[in-house]
Protein backbone atom coordinates (compact mmCIF):
# COMPACT_ATOMS: atom_id res chain seq x y z
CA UNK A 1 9.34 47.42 -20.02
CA UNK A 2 6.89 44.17 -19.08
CA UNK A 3 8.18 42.79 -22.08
CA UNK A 4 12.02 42.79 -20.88
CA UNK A 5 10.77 42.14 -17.11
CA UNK A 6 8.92 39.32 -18.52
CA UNK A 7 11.85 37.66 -20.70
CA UNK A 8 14.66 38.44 -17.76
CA UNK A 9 12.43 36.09 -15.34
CA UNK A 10 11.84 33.06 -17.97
CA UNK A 11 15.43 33.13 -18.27
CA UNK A 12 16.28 33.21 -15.09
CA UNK A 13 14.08 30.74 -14.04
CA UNK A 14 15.65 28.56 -16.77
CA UNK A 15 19.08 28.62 -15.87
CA UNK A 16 20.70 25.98 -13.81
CA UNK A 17 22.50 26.96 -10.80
CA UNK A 18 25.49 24.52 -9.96
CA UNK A 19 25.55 21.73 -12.33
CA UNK A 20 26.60 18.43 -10.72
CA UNK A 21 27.25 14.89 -12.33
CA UNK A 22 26.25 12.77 -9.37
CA UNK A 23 24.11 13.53 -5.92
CA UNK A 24 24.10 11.65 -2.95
CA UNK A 25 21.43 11.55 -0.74
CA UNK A 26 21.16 11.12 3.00
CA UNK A 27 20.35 7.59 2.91
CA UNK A 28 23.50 7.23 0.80
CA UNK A 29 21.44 6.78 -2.67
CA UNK A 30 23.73 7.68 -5.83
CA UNK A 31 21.89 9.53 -8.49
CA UNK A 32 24.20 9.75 -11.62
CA UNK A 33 24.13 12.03 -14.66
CA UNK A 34 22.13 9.64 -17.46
CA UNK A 35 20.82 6.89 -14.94
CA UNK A 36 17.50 5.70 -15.39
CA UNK A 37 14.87 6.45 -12.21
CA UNK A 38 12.37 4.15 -11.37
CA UNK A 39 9.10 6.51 -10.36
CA UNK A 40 7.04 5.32 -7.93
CA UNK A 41 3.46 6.11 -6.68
CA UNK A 42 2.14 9.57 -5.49
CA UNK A 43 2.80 10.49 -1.84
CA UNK A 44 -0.46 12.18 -1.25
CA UNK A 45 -3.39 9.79 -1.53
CA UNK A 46 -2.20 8.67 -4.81
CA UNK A 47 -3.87 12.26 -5.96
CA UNK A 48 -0.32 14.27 -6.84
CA UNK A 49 3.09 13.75 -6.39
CA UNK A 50 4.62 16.84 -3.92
CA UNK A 51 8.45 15.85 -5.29
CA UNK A 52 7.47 16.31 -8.79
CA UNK A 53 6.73 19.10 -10.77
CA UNK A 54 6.17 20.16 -14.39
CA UNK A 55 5.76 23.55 -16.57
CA UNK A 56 2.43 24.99 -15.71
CA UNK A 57 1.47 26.12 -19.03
CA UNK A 58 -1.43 27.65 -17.57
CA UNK A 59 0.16 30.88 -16.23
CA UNK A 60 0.77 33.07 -19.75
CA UNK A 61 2.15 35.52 -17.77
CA UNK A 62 5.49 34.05 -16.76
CA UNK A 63 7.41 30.59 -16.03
CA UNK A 64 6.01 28.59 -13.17
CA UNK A 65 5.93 24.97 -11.84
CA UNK A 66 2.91 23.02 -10.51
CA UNK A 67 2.78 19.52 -8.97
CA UNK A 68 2.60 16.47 -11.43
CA UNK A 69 -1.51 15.61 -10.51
CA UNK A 70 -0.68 12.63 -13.59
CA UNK A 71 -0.16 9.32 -12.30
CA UNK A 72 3.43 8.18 -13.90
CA UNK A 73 3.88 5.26 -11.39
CA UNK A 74 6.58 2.44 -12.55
CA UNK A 75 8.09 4.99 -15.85
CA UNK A 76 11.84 4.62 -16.31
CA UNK A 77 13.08 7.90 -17.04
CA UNK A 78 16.12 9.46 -18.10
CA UNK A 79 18.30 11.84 -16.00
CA UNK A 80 18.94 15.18 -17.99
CA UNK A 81 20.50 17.36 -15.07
CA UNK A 82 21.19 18.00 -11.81
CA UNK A 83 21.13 21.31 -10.21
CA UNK A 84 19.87 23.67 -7.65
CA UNK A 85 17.43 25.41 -8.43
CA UNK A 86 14.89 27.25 -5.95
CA UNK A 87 12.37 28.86 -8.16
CA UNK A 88 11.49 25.36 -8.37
CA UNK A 89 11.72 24.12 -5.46
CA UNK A 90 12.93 26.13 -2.22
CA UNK A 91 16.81 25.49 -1.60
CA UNK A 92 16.50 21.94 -2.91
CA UNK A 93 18.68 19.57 -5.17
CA UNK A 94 16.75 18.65 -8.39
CA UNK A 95 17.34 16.02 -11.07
CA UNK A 96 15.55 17.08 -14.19
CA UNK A 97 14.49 13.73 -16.00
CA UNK A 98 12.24 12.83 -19.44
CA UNK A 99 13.19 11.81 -22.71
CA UNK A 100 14.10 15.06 -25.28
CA UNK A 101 12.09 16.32 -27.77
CA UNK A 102 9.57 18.97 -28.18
CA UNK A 103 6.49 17.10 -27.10
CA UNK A 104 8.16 14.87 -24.45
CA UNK A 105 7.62 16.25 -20.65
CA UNK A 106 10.18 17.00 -18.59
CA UNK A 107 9.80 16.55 -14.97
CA UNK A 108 11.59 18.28 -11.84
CA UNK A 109 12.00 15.65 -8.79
CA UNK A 110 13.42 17.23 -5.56
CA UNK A 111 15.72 14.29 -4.97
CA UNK A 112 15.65 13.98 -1.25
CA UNK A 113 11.73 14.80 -0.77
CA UNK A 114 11.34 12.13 -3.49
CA UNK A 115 13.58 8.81 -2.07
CA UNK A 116 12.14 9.59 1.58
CA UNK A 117 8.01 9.83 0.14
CA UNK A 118 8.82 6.68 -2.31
CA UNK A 119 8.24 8.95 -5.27
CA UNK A 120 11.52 7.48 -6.75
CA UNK A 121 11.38 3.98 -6.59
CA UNK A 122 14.92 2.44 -4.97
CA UNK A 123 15.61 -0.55 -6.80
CA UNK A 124 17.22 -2.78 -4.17
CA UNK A 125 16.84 -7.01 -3.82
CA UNK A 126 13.11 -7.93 -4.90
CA UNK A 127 10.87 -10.91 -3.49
CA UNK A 128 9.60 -13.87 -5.30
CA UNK A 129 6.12 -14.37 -5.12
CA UNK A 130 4.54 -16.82 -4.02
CA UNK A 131 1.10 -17.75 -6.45
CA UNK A 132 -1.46 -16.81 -3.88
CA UNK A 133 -5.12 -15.87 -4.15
CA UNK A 134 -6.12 -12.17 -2.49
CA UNK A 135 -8.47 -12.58 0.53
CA UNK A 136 -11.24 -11.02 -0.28
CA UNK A 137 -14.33 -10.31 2.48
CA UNK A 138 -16.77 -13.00 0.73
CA UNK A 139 -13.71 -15.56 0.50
CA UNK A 140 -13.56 -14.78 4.19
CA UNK A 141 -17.37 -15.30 5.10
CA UNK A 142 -18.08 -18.19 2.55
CA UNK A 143 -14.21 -20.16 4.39
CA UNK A 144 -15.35 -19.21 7.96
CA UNK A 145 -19.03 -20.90 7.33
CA UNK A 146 -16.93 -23.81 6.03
CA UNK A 147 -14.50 -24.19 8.77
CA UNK A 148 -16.44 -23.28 11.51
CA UNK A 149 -19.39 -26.40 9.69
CA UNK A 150 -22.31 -23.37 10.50
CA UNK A 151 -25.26 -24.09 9.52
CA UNK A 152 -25.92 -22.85 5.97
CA UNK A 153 -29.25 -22.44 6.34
CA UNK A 154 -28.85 -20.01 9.32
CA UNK A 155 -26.40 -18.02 7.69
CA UNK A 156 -28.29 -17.32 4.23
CA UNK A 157 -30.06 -14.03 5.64
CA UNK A 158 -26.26 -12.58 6.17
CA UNK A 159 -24.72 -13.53 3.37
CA UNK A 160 -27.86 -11.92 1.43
CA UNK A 161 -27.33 -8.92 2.95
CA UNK A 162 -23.35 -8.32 2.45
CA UNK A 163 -22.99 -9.70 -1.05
CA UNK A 164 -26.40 -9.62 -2.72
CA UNK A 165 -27.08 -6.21 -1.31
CA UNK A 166 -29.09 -4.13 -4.29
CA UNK A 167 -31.59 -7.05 -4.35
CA UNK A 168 -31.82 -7.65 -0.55
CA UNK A 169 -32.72 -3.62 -0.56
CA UNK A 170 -35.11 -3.94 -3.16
CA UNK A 171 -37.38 -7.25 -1.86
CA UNK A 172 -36.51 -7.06 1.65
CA UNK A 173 -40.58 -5.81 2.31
CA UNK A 174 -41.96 -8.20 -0.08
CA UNK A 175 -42.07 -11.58 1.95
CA UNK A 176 -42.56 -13.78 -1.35
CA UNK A 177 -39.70 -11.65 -3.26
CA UNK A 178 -37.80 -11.56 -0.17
CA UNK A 179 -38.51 -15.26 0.45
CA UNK A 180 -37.38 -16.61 -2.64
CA UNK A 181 -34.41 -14.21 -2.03
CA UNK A 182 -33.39 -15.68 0.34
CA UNK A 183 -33.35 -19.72 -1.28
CA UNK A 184 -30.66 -17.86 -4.12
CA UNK A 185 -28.46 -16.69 -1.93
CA UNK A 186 -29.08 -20.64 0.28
CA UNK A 187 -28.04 -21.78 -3.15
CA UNK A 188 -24.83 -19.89 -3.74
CA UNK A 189 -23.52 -19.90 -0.07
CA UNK A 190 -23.73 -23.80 -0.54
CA UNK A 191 -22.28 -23.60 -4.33
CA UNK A 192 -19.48 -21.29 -2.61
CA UNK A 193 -18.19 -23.41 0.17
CA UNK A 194 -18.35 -26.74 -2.11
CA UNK A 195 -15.92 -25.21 -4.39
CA UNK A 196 -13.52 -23.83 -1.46
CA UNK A 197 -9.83 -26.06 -2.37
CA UNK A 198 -8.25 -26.40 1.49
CA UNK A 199 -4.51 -25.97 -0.07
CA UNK A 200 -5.10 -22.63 -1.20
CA UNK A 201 -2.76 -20.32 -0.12
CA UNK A 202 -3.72 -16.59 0.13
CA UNK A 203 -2.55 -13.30 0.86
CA UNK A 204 -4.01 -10.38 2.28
CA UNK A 205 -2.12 -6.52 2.88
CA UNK A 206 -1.46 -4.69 6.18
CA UNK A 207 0.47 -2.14 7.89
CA UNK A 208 3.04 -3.73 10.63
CA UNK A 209 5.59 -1.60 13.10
CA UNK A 210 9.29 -2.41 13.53
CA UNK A 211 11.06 -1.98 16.76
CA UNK A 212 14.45 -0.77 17.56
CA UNK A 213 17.13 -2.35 15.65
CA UNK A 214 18.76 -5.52 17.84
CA UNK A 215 22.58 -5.23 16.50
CA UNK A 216 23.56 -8.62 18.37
CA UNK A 217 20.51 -10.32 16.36
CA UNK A 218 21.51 -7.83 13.35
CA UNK A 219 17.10 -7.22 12.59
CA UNK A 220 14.27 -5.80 13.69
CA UNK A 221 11.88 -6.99 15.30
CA UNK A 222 8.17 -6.80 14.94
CA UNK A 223 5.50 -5.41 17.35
CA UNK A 224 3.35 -7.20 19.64
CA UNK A 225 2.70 -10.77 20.28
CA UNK A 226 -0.32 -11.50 18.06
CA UNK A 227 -1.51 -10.69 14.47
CA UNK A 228 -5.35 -10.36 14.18
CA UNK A 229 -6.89 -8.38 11.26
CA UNK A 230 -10.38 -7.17 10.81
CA UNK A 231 -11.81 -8.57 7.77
CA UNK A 232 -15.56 -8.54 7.93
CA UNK A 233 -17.09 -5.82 9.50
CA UNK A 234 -19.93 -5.65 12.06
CA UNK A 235 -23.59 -5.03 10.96
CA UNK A 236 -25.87 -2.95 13.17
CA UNK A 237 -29.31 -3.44 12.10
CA UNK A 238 -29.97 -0.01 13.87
CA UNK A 239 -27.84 1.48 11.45
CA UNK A 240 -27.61 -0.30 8.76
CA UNK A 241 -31.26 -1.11 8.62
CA UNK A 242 -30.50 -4.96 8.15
CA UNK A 243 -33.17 -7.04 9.70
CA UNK A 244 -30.45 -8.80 12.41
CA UNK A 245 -27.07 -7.97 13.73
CA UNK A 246 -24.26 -9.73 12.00
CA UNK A 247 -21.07 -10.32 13.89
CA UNK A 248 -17.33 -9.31 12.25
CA UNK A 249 -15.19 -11.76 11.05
CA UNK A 250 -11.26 -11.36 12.03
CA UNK A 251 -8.23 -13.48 11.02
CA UNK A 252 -5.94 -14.44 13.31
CA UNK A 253 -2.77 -16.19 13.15
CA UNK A 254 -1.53 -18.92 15.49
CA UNK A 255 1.92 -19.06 14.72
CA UNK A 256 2.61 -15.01 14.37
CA UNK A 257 5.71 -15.46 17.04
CA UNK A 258 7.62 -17.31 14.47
CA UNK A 259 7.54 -14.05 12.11
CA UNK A 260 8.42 -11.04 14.86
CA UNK A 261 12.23 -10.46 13.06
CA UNK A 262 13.25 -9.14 10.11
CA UNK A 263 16.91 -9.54 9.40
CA UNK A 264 18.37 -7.04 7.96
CA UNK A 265 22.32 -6.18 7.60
CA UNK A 266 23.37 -2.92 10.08
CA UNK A 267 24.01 -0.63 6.51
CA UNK A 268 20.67 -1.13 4.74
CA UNK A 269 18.92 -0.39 8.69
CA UNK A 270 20.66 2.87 9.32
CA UNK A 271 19.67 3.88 5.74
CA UNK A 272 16.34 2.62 6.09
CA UNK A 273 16.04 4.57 9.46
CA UNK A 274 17.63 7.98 8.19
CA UNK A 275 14.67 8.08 5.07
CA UNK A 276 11.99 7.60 8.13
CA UNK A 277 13.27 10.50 9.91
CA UNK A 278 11.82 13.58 10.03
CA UNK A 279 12.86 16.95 10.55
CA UNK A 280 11.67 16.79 14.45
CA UNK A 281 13.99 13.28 14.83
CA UNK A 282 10.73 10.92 14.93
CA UNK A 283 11.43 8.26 13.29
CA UNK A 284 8.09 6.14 11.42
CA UNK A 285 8.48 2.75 11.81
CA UNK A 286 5.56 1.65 10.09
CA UNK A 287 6.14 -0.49 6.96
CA UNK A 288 3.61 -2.53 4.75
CA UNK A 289 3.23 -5.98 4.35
CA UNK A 290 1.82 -8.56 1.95
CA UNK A 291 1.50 -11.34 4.46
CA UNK A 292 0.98 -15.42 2.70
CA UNK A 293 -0.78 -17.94 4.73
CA UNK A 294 -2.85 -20.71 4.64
CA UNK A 295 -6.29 -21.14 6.54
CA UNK A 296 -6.89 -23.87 8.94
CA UNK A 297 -9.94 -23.06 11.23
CA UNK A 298 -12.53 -21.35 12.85
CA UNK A 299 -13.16 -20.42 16.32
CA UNK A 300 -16.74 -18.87 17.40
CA UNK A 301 -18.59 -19.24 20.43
CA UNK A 302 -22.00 -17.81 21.01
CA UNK A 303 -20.69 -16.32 24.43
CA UNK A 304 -18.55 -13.49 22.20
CA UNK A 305 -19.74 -11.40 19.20
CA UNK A 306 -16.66 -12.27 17.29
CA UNK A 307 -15.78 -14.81 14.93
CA UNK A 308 -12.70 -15.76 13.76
CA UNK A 309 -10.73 -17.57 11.01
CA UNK A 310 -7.62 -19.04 12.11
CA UNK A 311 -4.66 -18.76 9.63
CA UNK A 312 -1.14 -20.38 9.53
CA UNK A 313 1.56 -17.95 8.22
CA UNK A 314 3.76 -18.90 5.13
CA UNK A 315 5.85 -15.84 4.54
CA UNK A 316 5.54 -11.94 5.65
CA UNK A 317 7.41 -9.36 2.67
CA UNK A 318 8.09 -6.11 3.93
CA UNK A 319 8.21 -2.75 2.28
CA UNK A 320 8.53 0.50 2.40
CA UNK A 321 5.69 1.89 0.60
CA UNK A 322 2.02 1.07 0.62
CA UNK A 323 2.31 0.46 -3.00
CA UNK A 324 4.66 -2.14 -2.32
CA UNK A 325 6.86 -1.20 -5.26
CA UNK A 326 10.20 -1.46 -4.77
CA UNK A 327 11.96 -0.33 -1.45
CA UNK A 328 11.49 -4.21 -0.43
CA UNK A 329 12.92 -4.51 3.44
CA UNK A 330 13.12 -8.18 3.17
CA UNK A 331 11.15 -11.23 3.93
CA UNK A 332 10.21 -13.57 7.03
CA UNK A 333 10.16 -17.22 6.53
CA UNK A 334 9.77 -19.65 9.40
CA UNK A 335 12.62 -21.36 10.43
């Protein structure tokens, strides 16, 4: 009697309820029998994706599904099906995609789950790219000493600490280790800055907020009236048992004002807005941004614990997704 039990519930797990050739989601994406899908990253922390299932082969007992815990980011995949099917996922549409075969996986995507996460990848108008160089936190310290004309030699102890750390922890005790320590990283700091090339243009990754749409100005615009990002964190000798305090180091842009709107036509905004919906009617208007710029100063004054570098935005691209794959918004340029 197991044996029949057993066998009825594979099957009817199996079966597809309601067969359809093409699915439209709320945002108005078209998913068509034997399109290819872009997938995109995993929703949760990059750790699983909570649209996608597989087979769990685990369970000998009967047929189940677990979340795909595989990363599968930026596979083109075939669509096989699409159905309802709730043993899979509750009361959802599914498109069944993967190539056929016997070892080839085959993976369930709840369709709507998956466009509003960015688990499917919509492949709408892309961005060129400008050739830029990532900002990194020692390309931030080594500029700022540059730009601001600090003195080297006063600055040698810090840059020891951040970005020779393992050494600084192992001599800092030793006053002759420690002291000839501390000539190295003199050395490199000076090496560093001689080799920073003014034209460079770089690019650095944040999370912006749009407002309400403006349908006269047909865009969004951006929030608040400055830009200023944390780059270089703080050092509390009390804490991190450095032998000073060393300020942080922020970037700020000075012409920000001239990047607040994104245009974007009324269609592609009322889709964007339905996928940031929830099921409560809030609506997350948070979107990521690689942001291009060029660096042109340094402000510091010995009144105020922070410094800053002072950068002059190129070009802001917008997207959905913090893996800023596909779902591009659009792009800010200066006018």
């Amino acid at each position: 009697m197991k044996y029949y039990f057993t066998t009825f519930f594979i099957l009817l797990s199996s079966l597809s309820f309601g067969q359809i050739d093409t699915f439209i989601t709320k945002d108005g994406s078209r998913f068509n029998l034997n399109d290819t899908i872009t997938i995109g990253s995993a929703s949760n922390d990059g750790k699983f994706y909570s649209s996608i299932r597989i087979v769990n082969y685990d369970n000998k007992s009967f047929k189940s599904y677990k979340n795909l815990d595989t990363n599968i980011d930026g596979q083109r995949l075939p669509i096989k099906k699409i159905y309802k099917n709730s043993d899979i996922f509750n009361d959802a549409t599914l498109i069944e995609v993967g190539e056929s075969g016997l070892l080839k996986t085959r993976y369930y995507i709840d369709i709507e789950s998956a466009v509003m996460k960015g688990e499917i990848v919509l492949l709408n108008k892309n961005t060129i790219d400008f050739i830029s160089t990532e900002l990194t936190e020692k390309m931030t310290f080594n500029n700022f000493i540059k730009l601001s004309s600090s003195d080297i030699d006063k600055n040698k102890e810090e840059y020891l600490y951040r970005f020779l750390h393992e050494t600084y922890k192992k001599n800092q005790n030793d006053e002759f280790e420690y002291n000839s320590d501390l000539q190295t990283a003199k050395t490199i700091l000076k090496k560093n800055i001689e080799e920073i090339d003014t034209s460079t243009i770089y690019s650095i990754y944040t999370k912006l907020s749009f407002q309400e749409y403006n349908f006269e100005k047909e865009g969004f615009p951006l929030e608040g009236d400055t830009l200023v990002l944390k780059v270089v964190e703080p050092i509390m000798r009390i804490f991190a048992h450095s032998k000073s305090d060393y300020n942080n180091i922020v970037l700020a842009f000075s012409n920000f004002r001239k990047f607040k709107f994104i245009n974007i036509n009324k269609d592609d905004a009322k889709k964007l807005i339905i996928r940031r919906k929830d099921n409560l009617g809030k609506i997350n208007r948070d979107v990521y941004a690689k942001i291009f710029f060029k660096l042109k100063g340094a402000n510091y004054s010995d009144k105020t614990p922070q410094r800053a570098l002072i950068g002059d935005l190129i070009k802001i691209d917008l997207y959905e997704f913090k893996s800023l794959k596909g779902n591009f918004i659009g792009e800010i340029i200066a006018k």
